[in-house]
C-alpha atoms as a PDB file:
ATOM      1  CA  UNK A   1      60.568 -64.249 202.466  1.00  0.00           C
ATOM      2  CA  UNK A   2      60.972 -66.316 199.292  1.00  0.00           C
ATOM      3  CA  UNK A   3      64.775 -67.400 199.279  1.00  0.00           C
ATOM      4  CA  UNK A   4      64.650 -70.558 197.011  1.00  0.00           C
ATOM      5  CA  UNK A   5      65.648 -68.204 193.973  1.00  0.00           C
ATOM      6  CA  UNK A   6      69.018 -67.302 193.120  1.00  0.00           C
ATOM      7  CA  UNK A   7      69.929 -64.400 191.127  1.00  0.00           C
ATOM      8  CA  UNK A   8      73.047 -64.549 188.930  1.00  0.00           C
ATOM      9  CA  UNK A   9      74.772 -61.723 189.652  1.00  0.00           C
ATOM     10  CA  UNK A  10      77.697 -60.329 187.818  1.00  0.00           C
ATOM     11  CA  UNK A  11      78.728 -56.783 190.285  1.00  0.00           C
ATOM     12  CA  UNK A  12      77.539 -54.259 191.858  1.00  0.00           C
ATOM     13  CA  UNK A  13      77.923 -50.254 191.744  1.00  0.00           C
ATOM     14  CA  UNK A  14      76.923 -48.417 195.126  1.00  0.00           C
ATOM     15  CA  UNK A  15      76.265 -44.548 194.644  1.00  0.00           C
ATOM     16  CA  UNK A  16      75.380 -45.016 190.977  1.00  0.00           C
ATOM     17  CA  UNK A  17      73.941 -41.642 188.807  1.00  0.00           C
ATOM     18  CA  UNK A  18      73.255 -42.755 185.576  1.00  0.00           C
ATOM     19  CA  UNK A  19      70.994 -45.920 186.090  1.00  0.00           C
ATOM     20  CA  UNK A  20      68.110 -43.692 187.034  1.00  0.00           C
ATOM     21  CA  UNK A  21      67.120 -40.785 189.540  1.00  0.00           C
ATOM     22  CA  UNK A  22      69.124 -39.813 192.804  1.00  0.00           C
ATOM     23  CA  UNK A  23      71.846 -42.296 194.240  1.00  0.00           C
ATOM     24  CA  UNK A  24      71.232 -45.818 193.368  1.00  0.00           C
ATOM     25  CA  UNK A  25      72.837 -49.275 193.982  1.00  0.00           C
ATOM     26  CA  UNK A  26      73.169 -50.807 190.649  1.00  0.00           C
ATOM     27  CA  UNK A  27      72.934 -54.582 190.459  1.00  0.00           C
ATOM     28  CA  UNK A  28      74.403 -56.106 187.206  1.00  0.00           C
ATOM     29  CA  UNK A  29      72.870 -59.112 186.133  1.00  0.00           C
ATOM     30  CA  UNK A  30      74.594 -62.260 184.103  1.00  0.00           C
ATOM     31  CA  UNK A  31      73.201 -62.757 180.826  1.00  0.00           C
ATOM     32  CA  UNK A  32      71.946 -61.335 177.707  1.00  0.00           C
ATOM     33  CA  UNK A  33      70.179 -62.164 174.083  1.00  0.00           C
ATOM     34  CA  UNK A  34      71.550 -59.091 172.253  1.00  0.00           C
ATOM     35  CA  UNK A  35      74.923 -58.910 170.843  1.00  0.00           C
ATOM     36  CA  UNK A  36      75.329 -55.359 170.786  1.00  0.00           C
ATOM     37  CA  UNK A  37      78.500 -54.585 168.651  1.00  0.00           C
ATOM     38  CA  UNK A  38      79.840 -51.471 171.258  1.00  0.00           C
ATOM     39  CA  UNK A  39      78.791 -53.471 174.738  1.00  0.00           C
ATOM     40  CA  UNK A  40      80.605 -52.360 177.334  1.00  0.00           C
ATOM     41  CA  UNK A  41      80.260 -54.927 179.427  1.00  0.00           C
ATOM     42  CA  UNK A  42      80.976 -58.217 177.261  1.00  0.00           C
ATOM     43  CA  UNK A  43      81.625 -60.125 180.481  1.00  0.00           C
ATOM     44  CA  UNK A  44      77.789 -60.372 181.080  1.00  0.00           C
ATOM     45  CA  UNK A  45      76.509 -61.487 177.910  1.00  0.00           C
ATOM     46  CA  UNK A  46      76.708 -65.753 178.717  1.00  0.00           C
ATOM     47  CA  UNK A  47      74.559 -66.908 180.793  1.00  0.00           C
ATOM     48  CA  UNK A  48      77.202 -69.004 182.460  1.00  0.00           C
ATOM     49  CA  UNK A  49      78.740 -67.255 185.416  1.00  0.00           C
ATOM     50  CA  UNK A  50      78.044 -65.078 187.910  1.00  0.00           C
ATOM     51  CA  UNK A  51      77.933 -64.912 191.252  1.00  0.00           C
ATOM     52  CA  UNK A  52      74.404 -66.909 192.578  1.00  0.00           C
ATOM     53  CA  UNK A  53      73.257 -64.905 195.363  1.00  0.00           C
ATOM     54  CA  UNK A  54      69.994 -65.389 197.644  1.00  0.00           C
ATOM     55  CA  UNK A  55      67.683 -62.326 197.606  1.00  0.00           C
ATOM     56  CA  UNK A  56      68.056 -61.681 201.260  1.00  0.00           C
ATOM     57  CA  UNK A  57      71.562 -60.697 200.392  1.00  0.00           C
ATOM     58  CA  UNK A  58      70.748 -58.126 197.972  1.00  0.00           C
ATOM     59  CA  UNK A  59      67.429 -57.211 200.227  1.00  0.00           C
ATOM     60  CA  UNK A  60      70.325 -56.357 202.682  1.00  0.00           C
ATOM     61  CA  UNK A  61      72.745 -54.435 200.849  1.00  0.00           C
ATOM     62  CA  UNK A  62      69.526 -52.070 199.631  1.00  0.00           C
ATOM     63  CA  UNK A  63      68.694 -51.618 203.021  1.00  0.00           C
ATOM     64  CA  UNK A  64      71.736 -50.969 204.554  1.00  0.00           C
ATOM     65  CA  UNK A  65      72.449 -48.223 201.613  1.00  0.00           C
ATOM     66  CA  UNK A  66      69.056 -46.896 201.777  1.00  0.00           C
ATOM     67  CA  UNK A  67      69.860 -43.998 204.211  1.00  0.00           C
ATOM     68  CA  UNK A  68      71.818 -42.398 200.960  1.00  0.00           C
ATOM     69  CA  UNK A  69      68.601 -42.872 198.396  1.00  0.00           C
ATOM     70  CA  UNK A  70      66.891 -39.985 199.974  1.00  0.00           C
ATOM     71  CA  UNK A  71      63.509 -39.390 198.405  1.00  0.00           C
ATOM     72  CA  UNK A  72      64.386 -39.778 194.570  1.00  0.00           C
ATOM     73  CA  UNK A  73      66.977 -43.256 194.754  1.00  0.00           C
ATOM     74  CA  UNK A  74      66.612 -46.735 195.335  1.00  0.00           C
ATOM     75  CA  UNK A  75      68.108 -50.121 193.109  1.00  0.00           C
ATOM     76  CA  UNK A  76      68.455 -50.074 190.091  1.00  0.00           C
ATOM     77  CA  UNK A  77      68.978 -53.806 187.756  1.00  0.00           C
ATOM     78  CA  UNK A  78      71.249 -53.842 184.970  1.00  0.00           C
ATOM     79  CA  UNK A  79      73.210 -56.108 183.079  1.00  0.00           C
ATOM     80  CA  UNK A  80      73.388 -58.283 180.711  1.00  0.00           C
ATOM     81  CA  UNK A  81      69.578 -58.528 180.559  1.00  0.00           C
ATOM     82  CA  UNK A  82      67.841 -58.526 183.973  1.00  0.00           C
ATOM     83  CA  UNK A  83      64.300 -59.842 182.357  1.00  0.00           C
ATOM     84  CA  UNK A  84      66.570 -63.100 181.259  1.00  0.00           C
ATOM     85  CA  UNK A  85      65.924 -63.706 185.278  1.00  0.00           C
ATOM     86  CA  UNK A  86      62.587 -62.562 185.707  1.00  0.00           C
ATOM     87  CA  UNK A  87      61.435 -65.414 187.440  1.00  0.00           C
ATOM     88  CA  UNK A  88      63.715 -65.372 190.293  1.00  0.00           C
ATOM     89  CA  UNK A  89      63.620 -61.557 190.091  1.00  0.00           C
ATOM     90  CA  UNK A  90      59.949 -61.721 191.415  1.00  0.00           C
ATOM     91  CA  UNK A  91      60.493 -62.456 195.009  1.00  0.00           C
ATOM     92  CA  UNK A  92      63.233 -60.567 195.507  1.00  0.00           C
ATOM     93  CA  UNK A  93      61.063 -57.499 193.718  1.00  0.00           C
ATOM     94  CA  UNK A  94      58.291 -57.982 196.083  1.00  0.00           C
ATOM     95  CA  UNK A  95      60.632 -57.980 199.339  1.00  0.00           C
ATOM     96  CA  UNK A  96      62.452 -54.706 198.147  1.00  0.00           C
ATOM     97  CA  UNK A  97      58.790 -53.123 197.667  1.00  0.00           C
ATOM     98  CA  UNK A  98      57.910 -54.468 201.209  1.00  0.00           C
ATOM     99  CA  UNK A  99      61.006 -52.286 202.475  1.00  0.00           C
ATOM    100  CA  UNK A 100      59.950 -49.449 200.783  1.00  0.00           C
ATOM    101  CA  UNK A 101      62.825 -49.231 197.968  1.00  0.00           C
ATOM    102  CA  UNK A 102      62.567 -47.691 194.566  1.00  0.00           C
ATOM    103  CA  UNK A 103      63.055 -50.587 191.733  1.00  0.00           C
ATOM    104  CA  UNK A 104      64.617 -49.212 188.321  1.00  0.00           C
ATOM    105  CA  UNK A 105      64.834 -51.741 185.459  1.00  0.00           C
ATOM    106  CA  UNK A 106      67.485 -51.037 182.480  1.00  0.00           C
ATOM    107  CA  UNK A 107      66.365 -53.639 179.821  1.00  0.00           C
ATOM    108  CA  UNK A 108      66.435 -53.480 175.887  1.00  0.00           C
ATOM    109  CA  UNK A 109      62.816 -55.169 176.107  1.00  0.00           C
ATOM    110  CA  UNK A 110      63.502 -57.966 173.640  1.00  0.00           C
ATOM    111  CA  UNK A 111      62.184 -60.646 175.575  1.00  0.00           C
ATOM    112  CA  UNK A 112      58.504 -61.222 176.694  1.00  0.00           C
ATOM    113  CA  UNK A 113      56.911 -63.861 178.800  1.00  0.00           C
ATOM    114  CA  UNK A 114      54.440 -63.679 181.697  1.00  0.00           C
ATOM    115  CA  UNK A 115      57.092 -63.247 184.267  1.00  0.00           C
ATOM    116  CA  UNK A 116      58.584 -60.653 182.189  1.00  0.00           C
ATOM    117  CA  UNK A 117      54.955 -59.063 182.313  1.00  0.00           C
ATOM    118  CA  UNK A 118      54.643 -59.888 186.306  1.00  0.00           C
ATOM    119  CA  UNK A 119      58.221 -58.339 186.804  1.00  0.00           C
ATOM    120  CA  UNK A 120      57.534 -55.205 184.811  1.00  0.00           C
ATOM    121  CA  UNK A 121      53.731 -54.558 186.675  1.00  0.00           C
ATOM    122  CA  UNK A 122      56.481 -54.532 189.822  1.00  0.00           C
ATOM    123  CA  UNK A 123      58.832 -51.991 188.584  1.00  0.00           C
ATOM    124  CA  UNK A 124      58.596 -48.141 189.773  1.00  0.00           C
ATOM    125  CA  UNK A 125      60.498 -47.385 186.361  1.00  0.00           C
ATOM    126  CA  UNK A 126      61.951 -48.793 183.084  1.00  0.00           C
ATOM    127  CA  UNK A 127      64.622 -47.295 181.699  1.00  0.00           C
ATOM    128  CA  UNK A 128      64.422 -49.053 178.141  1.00  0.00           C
ATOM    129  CA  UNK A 129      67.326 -49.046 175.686  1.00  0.00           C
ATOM    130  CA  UNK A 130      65.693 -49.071 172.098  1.00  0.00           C
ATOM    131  CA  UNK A 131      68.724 -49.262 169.805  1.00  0.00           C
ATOM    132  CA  UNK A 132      67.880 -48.466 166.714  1.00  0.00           C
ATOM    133  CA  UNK A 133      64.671 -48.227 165.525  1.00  0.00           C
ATOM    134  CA  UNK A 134      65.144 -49.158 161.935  1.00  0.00           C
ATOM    135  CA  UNK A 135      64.859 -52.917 161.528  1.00  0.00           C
ATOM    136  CA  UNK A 136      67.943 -53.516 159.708  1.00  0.00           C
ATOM    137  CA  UNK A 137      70.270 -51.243 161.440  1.00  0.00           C
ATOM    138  CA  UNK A 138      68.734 -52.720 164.627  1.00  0.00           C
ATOM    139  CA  UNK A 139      70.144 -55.878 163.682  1.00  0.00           C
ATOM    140  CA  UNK A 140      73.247 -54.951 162.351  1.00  0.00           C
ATOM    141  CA  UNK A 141      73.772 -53.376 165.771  1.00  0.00           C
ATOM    142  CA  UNK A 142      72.586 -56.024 168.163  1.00  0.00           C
ATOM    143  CA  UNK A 143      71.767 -59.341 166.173  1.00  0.00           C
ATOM    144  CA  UNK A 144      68.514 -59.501 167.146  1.00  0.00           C
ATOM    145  CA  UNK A 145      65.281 -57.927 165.796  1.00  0.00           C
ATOM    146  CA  UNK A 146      63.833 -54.771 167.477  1.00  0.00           C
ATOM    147  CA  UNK A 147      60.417 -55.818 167.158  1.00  0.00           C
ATOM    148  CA  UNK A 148      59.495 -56.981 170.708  1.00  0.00           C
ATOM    149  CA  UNK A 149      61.697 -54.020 172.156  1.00  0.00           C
ATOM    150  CA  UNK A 150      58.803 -51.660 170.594  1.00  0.00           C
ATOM    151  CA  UNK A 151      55.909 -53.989 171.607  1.00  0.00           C
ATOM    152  CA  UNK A 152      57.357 -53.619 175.340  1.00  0.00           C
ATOM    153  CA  UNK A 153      56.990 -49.848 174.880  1.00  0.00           C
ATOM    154  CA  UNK A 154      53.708 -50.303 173.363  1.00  0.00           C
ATOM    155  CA  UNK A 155      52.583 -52.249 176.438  1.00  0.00           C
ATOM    156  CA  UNK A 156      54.399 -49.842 179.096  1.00  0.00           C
ATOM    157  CA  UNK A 157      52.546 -46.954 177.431  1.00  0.00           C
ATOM    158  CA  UNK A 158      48.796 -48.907 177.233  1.00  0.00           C
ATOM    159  CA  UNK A 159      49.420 -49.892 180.948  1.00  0.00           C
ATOM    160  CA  UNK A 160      50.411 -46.280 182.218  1.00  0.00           C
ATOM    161  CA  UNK A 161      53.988 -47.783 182.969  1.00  0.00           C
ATOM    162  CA  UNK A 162      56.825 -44.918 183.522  1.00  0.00           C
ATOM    163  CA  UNK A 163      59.789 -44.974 181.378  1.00  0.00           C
ATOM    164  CA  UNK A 164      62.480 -43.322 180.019  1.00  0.00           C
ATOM    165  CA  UNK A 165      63.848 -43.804 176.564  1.00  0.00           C
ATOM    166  CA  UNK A 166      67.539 -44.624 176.507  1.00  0.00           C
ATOM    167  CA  UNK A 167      69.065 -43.719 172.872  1.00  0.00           C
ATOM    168  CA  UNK A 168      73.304 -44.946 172.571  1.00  0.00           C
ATOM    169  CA  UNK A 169      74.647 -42.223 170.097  1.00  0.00           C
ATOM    170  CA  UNK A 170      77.055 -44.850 168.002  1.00  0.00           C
ATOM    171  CA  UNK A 171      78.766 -42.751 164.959  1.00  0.00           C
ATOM    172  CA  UNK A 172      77.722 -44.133 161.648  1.00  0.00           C
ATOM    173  CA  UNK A 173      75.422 -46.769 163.000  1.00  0.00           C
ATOM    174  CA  UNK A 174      72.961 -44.551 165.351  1.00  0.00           C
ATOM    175  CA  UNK A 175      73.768 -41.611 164.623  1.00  0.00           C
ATOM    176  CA  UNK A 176      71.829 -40.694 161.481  1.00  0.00           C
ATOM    177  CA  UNK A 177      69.085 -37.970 161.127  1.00  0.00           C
ATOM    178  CA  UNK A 178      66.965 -40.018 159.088  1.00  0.00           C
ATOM    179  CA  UNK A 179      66.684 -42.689 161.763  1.00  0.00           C
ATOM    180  CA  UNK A 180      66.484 -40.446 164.783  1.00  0.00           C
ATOM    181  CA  UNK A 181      63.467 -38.327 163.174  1.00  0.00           C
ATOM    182  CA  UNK A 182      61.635 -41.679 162.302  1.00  0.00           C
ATOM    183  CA  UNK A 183      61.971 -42.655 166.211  1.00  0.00           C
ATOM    184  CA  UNK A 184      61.088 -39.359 167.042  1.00  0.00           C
ATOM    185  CA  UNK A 185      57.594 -39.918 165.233  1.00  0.00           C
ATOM    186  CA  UNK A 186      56.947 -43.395 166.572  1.00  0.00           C
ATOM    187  CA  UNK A 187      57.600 -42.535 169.761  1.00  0.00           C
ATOM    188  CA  UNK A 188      56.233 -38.647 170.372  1.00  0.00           C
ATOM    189  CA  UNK A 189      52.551 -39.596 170.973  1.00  0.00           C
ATOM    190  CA  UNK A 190      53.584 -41.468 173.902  1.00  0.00           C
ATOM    191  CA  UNK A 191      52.543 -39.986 177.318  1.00  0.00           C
ATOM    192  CA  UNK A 192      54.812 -42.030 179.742  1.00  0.00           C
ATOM    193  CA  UNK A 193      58.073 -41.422 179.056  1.00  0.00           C
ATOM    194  CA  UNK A 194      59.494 -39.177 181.465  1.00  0.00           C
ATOM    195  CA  UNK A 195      62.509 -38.540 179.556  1.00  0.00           C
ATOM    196  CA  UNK A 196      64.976 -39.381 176.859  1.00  0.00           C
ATOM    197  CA  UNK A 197      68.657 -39.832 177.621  1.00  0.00           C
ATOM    198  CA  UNK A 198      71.415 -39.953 174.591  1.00  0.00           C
ATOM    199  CA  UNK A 199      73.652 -42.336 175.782  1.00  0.00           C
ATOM    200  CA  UNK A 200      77.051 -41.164 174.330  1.00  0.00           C
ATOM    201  CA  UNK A 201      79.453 -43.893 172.451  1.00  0.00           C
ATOM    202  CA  UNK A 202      82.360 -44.820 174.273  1.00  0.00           C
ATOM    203  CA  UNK A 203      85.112 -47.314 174.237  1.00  0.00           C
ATOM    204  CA  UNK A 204      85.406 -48.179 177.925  1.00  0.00           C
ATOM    205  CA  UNK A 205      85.112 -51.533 177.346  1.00  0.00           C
ATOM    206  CA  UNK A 206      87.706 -52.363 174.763  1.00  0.00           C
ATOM    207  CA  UNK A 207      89.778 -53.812 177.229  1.00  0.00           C
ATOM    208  CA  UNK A 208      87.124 -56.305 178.650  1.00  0.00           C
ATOM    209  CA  UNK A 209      87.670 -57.541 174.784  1.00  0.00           C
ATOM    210  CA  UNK A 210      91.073 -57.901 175.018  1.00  0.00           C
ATOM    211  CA  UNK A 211      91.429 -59.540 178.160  1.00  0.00           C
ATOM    212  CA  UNK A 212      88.793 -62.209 176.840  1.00  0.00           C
ATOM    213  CA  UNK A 213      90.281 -63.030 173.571  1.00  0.00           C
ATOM    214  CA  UNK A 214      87.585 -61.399 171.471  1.00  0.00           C
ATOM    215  CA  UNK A 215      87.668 -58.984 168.976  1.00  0.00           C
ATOM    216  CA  UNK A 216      86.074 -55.520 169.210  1.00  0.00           C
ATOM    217  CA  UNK A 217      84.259 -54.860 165.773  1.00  0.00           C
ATOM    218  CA  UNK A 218      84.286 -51.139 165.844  1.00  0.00           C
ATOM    219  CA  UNK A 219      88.092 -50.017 166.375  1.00  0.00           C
ATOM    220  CA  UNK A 220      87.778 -47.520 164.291  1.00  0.00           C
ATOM    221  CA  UNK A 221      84.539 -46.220 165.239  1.00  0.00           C
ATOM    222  CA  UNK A 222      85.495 -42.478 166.890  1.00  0.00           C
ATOM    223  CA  UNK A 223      83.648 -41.483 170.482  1.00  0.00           C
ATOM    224  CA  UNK A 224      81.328 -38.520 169.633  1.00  0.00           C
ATOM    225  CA  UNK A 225      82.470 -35.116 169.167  1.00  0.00           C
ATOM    226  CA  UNK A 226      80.218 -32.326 171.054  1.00  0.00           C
ATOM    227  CA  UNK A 227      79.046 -31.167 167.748  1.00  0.00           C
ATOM    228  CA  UNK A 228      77.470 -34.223 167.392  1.00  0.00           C
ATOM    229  CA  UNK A 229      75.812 -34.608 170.650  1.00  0.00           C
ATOM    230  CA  UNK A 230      74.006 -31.276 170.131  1.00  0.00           C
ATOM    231  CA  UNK A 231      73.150 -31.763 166.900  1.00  0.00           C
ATOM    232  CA  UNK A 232      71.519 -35.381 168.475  1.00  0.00           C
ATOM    233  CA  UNK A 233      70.195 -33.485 171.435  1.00  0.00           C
ATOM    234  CA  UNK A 234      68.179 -30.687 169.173  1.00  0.00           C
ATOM    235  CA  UNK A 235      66.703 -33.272 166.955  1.00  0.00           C
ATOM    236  CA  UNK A 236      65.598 -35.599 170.148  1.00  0.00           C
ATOM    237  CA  UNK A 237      64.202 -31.828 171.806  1.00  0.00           C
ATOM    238  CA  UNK A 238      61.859 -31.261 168.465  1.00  0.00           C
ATOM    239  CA  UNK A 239      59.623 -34.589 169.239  1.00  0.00           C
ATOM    240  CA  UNK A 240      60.325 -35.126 173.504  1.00  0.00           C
ATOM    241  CA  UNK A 241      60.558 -32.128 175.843  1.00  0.00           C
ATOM    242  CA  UNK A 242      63.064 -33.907 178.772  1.00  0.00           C
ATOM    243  CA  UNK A 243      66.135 -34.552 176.487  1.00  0.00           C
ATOM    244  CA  UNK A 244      68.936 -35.447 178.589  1.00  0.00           C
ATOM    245  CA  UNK A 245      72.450 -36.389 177.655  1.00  0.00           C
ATOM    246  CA  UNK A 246      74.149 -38.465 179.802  1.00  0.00           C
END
């Protein structure tokens, strides 16, 4: 096994349900390129810090959870932005397939090199957050362009990747009809995603701003109401048929 490569790791959920299918163990990452205005985990956006951990240590703590995956779990990386590490992701991604162990990757697909490439021909599943997929809003949202975050899709789709469309519901940012119908038609020809999940808006992080000394630039921004989560949910159901909110 290839344990020169340390992963920056920022925690770790065991029995997670929402980063992909069954019972996973969730590995949050250090580091991302997006700034997305409602992150809930601010903590992991600098690349400084975390934890660096060999991947026999996380080979370990897969395997000794793996009785609980049953057929359908398995590890899922988060973040931050795993692909910032997909280098040193590599090995550890070929050991976990060696042992038999479902890899989920939760990225936003901004950034693209060949190990990005090699790490994604690895991966059992993406679970890809697109945004926005207006330009502008995009950016407003995240400071970054959207663009390479739809060329990933375009190359998970031309090389029969699996994937499922994560969509964060943010009130007055995300939320709008117009936008959500022009995603709808970008993305309703495509063949392999499994399913789309409306993330809802929440403020669960707030206090990670606090304790840090930063400010949280949508106070005033409301959590959804119901109404509007159906109202999201029937628009998503008229261009995917799995529409899931989480």
């Amino acid at each position: 096994m290839e344990d020169n490569q340390l992963i920056k790791v920022h925690s770790y959920e065991s029995m997670g349900t929402f980063d992909g299918p069954g019972l996973r163990l969730v590995v949050f990452l250090q580091g991302c390129p997006f700034r997305c205005l409602y992150c809930a985990n601010p903590d992991t956006i600098e690349t400084q810090g975390g934890k660096p951990t060999p991947v026999h240590e996380i080979v370990q703590m897969a395997e000794s959870q793996k009785p609980f995956f049953g057929k359908r779990g398995g590890i899922t990386f988060s973040g931050g932005e795993p692909t910032m590490q997909a280098q040193a992701l590599l090995p550890l991604f070929d050991e976990l397939k060696s042992h038999n162990i479902h890899i989920c990757l939760d990225s936003n697909g901004g950034i693209w090199n060949n190990h990005v490439e090699q790490l994604l021909e690895k991966t059992d599943l993406v679970l890809l957050d697109v945004k926005q997929i207006n330009a502008e809003r995009h950016k407003t949202l995240t400071g970054r362009s959207n663009e390479q975050t739809l060329l990933t899709a375009e190359w998970l789709e031309t090389h029969k990747r699996p994937f499922w469309l994560r969509y964060v519901l943010v009130p007055g940012y995300s939320d709008d009809e117009k936008d959500i119908r022009q995603l709808g038609e970008h993305f309703k020809q495509y063949t392999m995603i499994e399913r789309v999940e409306i993330l809802p808006y929440h403020r669960l992080g707030v206090h990670k701003y606090e304790a840090m000394g930063l400010d949280y630039q949508l106070k005033e921004v409301k959590e959804n109401t119901q109404e509007q989560l159906v109202r999201a949910e029937n628009l998503f159901k008229e261009y995917f048929p799995t529409v899931v909110v989480n």
